[in-house]
C-alpha atoms as a PDB file:
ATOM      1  CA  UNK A   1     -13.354  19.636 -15.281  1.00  0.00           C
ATOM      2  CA  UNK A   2      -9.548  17.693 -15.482  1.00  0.00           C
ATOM      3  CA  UNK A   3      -8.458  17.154 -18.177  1.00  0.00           C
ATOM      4  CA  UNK A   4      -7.476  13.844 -20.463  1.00  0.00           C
ATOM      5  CA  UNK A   5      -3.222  14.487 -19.943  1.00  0.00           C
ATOM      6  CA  UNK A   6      -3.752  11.497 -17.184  1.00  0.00           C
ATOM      7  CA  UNK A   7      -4.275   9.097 -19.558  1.00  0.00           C
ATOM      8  CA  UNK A   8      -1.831  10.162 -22.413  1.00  0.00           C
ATOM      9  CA  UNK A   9       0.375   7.753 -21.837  1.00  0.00           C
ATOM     10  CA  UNK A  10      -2.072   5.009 -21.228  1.00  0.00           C
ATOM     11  CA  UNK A  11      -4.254   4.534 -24.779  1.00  0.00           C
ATOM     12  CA  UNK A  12      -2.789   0.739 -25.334  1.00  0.00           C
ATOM     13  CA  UNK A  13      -4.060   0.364 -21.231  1.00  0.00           C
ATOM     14  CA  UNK A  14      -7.748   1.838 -22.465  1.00  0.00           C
ATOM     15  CA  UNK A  15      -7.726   0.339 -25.941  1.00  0.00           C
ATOM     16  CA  UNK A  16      -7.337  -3.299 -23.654  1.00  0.00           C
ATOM     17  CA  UNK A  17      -9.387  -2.929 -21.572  1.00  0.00           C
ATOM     18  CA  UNK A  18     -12.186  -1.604 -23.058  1.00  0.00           C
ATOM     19  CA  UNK A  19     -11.303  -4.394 -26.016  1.00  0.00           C
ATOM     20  CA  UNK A  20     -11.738  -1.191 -28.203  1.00  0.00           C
ATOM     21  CA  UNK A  21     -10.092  -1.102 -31.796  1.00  0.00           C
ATOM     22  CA  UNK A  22      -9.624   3.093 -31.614  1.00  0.00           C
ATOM     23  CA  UNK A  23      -9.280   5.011 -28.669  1.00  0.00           C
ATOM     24  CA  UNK A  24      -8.833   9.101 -29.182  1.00  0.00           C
ATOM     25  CA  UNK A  25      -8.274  11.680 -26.860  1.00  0.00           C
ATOM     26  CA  UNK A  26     -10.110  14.495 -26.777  1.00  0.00           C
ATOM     27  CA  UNK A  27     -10.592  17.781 -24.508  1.00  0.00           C
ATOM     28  CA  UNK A  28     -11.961  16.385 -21.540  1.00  0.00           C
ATOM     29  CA  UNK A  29     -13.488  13.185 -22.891  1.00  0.00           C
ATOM     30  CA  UNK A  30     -12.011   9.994 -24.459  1.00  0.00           C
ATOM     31  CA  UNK A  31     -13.715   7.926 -27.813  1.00  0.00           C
ATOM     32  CA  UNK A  32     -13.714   4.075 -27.805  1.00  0.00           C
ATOM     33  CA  UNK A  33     -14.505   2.441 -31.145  1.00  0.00           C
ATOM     34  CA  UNK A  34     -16.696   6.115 -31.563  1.00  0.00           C
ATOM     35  CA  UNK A  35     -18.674   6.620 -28.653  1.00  0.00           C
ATOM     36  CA  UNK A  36     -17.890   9.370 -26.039  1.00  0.00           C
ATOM     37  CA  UNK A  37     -17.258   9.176 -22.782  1.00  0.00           C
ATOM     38  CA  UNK A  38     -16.507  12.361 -20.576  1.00  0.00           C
ATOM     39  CA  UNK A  39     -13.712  12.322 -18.452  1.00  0.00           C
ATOM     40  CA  UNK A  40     -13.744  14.795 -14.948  1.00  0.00           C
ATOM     41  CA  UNK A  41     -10.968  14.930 -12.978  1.00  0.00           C
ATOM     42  CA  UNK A  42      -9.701  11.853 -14.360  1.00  0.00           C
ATOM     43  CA  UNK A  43     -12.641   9.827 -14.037  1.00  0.00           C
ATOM     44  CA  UNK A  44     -14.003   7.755 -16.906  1.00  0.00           C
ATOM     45  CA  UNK A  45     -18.034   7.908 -16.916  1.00  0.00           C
ATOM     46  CA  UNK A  46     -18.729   4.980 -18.889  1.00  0.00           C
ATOM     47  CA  UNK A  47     -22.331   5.046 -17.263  1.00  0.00           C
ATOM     48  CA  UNK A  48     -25.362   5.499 -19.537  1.00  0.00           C
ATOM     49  CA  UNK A  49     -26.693   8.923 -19.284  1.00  0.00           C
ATOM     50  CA  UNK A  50     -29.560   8.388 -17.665  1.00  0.00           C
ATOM     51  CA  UNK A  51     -27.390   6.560 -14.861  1.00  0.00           C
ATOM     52  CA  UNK A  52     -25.287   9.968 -14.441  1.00  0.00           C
ATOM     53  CA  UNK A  53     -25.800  10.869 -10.081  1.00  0.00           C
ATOM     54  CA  UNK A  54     -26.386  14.261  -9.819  1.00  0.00           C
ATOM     55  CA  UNK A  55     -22.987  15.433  -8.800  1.00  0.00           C
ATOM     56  CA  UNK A  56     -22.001  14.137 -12.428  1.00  0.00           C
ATOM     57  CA  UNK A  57     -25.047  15.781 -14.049  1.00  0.00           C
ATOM     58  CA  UNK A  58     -24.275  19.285 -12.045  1.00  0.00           C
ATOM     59  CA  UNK A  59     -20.137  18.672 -13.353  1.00  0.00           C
ATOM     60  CA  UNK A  60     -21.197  18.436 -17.284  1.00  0.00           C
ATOM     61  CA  UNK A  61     -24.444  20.657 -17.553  1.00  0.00           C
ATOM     62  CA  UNK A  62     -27.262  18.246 -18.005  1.00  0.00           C
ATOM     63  CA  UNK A  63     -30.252  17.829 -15.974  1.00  0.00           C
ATOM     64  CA  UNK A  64     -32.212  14.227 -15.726  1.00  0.00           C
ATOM     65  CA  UNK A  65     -34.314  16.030 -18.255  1.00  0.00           C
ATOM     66  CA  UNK A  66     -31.898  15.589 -21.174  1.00  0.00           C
ATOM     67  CA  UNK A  67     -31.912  11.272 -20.949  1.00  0.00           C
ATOM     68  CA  UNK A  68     -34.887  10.175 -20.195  1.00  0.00           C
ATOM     69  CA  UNK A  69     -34.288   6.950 -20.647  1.00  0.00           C
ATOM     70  CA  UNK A  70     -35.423   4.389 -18.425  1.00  0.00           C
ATOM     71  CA  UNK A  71     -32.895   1.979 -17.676  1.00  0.00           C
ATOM     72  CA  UNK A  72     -33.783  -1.340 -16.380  1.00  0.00           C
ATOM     73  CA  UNK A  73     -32.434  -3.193 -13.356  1.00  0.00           C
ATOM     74  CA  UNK A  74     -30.784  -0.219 -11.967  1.00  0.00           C
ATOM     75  CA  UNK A  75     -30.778   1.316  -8.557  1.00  0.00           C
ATOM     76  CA  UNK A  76     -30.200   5.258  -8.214  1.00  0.00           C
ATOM     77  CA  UNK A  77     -31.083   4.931  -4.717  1.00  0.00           C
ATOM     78  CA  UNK A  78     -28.109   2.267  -4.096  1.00  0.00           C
ATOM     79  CA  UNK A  79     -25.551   4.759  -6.317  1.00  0.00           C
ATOM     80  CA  UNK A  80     -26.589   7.406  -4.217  1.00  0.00           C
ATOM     81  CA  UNK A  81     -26.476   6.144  -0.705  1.00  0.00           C
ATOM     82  CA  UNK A  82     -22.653   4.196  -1.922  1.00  0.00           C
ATOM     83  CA  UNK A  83     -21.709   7.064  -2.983  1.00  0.00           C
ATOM     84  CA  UNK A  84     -22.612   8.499   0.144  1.00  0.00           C
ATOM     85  CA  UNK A  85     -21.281   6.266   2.623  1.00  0.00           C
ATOM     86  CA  UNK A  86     -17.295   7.123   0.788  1.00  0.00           C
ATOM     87  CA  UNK A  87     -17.975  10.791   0.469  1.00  0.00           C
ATOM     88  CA  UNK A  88     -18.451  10.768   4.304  1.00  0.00           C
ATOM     89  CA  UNK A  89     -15.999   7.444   5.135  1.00  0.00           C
ATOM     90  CA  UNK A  90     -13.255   8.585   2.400  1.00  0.00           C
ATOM     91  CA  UNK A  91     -10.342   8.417   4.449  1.00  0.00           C
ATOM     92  CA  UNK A  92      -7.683   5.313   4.051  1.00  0.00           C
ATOM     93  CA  UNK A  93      -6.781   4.641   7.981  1.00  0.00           C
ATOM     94  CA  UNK A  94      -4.186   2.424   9.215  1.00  0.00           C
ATOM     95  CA  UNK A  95      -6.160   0.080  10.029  1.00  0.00           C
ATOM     96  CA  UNK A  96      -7.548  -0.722   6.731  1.00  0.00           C
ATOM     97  CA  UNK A  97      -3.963  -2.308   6.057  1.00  0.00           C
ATOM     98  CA  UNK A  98      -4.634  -5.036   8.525  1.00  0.00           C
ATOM     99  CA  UNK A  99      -8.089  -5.865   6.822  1.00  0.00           C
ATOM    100  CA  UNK A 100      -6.381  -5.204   3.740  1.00  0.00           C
ATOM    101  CA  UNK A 101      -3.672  -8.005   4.359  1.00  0.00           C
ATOM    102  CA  UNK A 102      -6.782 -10.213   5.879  1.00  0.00           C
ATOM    103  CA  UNK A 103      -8.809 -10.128   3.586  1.00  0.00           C
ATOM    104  CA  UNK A 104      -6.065 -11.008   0.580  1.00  0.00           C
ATOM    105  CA  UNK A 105      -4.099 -13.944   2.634  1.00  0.00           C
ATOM    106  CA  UNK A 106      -4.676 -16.115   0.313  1.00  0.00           C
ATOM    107  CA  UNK A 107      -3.381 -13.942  -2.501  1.00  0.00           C
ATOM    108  CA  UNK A 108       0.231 -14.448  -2.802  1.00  0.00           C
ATOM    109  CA  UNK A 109       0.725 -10.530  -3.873  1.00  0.00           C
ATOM    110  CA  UNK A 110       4.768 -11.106  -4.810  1.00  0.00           C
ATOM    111  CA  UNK A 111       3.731 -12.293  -7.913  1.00  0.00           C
ATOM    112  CA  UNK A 112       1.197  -9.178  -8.900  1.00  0.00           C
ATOM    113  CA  UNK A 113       3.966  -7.570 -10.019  1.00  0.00           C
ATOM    114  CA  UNK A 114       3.065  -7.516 -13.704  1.00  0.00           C
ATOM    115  CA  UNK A 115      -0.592  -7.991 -13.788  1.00  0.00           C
ATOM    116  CA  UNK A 116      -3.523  -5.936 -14.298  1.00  0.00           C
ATOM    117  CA  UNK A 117      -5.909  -5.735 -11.294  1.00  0.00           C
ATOM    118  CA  UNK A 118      -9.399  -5.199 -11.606  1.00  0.00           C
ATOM    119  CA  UNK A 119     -11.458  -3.243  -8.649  1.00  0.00           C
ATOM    120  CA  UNK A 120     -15.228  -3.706  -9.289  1.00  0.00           C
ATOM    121  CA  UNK A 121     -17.259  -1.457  -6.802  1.00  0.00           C
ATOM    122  CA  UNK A 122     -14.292   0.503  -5.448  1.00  0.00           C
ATOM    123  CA  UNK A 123     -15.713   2.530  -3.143  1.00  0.00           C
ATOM    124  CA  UNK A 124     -12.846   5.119  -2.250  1.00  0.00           C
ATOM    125  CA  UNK A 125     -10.345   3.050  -3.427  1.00  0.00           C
ATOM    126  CA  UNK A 126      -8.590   1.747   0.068  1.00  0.00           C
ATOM    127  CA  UNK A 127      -7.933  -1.793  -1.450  1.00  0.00           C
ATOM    128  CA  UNK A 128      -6.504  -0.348  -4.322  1.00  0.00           C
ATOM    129  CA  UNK A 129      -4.926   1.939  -2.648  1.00  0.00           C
ATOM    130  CA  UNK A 130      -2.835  -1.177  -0.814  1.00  0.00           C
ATOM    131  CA  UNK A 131      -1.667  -2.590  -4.078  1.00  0.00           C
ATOM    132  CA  UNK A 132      -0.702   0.252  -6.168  1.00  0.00           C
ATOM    133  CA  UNK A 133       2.674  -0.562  -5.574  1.00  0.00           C
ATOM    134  CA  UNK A 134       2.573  -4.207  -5.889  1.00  0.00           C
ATOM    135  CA  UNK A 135       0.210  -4.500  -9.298  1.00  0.00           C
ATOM    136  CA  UNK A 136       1.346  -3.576 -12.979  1.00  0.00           C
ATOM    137  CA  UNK A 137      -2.272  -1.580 -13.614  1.00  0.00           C
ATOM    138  CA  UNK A 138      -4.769  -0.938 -11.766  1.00  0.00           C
ATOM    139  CA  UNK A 139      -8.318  -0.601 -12.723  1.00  0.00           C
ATOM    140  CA  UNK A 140     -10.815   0.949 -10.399  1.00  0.00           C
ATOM    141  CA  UNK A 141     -14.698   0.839 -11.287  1.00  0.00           C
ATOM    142  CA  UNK A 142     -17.496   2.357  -9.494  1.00  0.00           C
ATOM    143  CA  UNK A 143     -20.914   3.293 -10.656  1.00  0.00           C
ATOM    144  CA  UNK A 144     -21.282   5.858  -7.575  1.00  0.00           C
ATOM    145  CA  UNK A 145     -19.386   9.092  -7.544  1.00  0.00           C
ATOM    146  CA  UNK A 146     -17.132   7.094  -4.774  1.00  0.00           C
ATOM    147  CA  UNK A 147     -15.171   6.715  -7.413  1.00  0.00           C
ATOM    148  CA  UNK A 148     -13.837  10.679  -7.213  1.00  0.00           C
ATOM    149  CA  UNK A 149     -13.303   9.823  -3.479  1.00  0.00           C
ATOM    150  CA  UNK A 150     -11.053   7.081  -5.182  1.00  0.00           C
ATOM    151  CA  UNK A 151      -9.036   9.027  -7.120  1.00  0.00           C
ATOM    152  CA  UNK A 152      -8.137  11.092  -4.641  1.00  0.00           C
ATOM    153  CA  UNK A 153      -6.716   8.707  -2.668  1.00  0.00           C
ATOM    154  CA  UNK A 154      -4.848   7.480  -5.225  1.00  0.00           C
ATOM    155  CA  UNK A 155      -4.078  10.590  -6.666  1.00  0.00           C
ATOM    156  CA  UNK A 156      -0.018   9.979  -6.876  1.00  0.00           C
ATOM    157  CA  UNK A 157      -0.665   6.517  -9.136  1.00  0.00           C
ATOM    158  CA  UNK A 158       0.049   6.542 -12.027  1.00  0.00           C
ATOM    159  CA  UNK A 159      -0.819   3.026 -13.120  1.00  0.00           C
ATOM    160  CA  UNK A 160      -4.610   3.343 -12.484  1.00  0.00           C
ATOM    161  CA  UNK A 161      -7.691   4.092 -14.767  1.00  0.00           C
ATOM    162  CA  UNK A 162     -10.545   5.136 -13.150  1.00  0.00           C
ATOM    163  CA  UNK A 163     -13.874   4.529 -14.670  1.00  0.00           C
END
């Protein structure tokens, strides 16, 4: 399952940015302000239970059974074909450095050097994967399991939190 050694160092990180008062450790899970979050393979899953893709369900034991809770405004069928897309497109290519550089052009990325990036909707990471070196933190976010794909290509930072 991984476990939560990733993110010893990095409670004052978590406690931030999840503007949390206590964060604890535990075996394979971390606690914000008292509610649990699992952690697998250094993953956060911050997602309501009843958003959990199967892949997550399968990883922890539960079936769509145990939350049956409805939640509104949510779209398994867009988490599932995301995820999709990065299990089978996971690779970071050379090329994605040239978008990479295009697309941020107007980001003067000398003077990341002690901030805290945020990626919302990650995918497998390959803009992240860009600026590990040239951000303080990194934060990657994805509600599809894309965000494994992510981790992996990341998997020698050791300034990112993965949720």
């Amino acid at each position: 399952m991984g476990s939560t050694i990733y993110y010893d160092d990095k409670l004052e990180l978590l406690r931030d940015i999840f503007g949390a008062e206590t964060i604890k450790l535990g075996d394979h899970q971390v606690t914000v302000d008292g509610k649990v979050y699992p952690i697998l393979d250094d993953v956060i899953i911050a997602l309501d239970p009843a958003q959990y893709p199967e892949f997550i369900r399968q990883r922890l034991g539960t079936s769509a059974d145990d939350n049956p809770n409805e939640v509104s405004e949510f779209a398994p069928d867009i988490q599932k074909t995301f995820g999709a897309e990065w299990q089978k497109f996971g690779s970071v290519m050379s090329e994605h450095e040239e978008e990479f550089y295009q697309y941020f052009d107007v980001v003067d990325l000398e003077t990341l050097g002690e901030t805290r990036v945020c990626d919302l909707g990650c995918g497998m990471g390959r803009w992240s994967h860009f600026l590990q070196d040239k951000v303080q933190e990194l934060v990657l976010v994805d509600f599809s399991d894309a965000i494994f794909v992510a981790r992996g290509n990341l998997k020698d930072a050791t300034n990112a939190v993965f949720v």
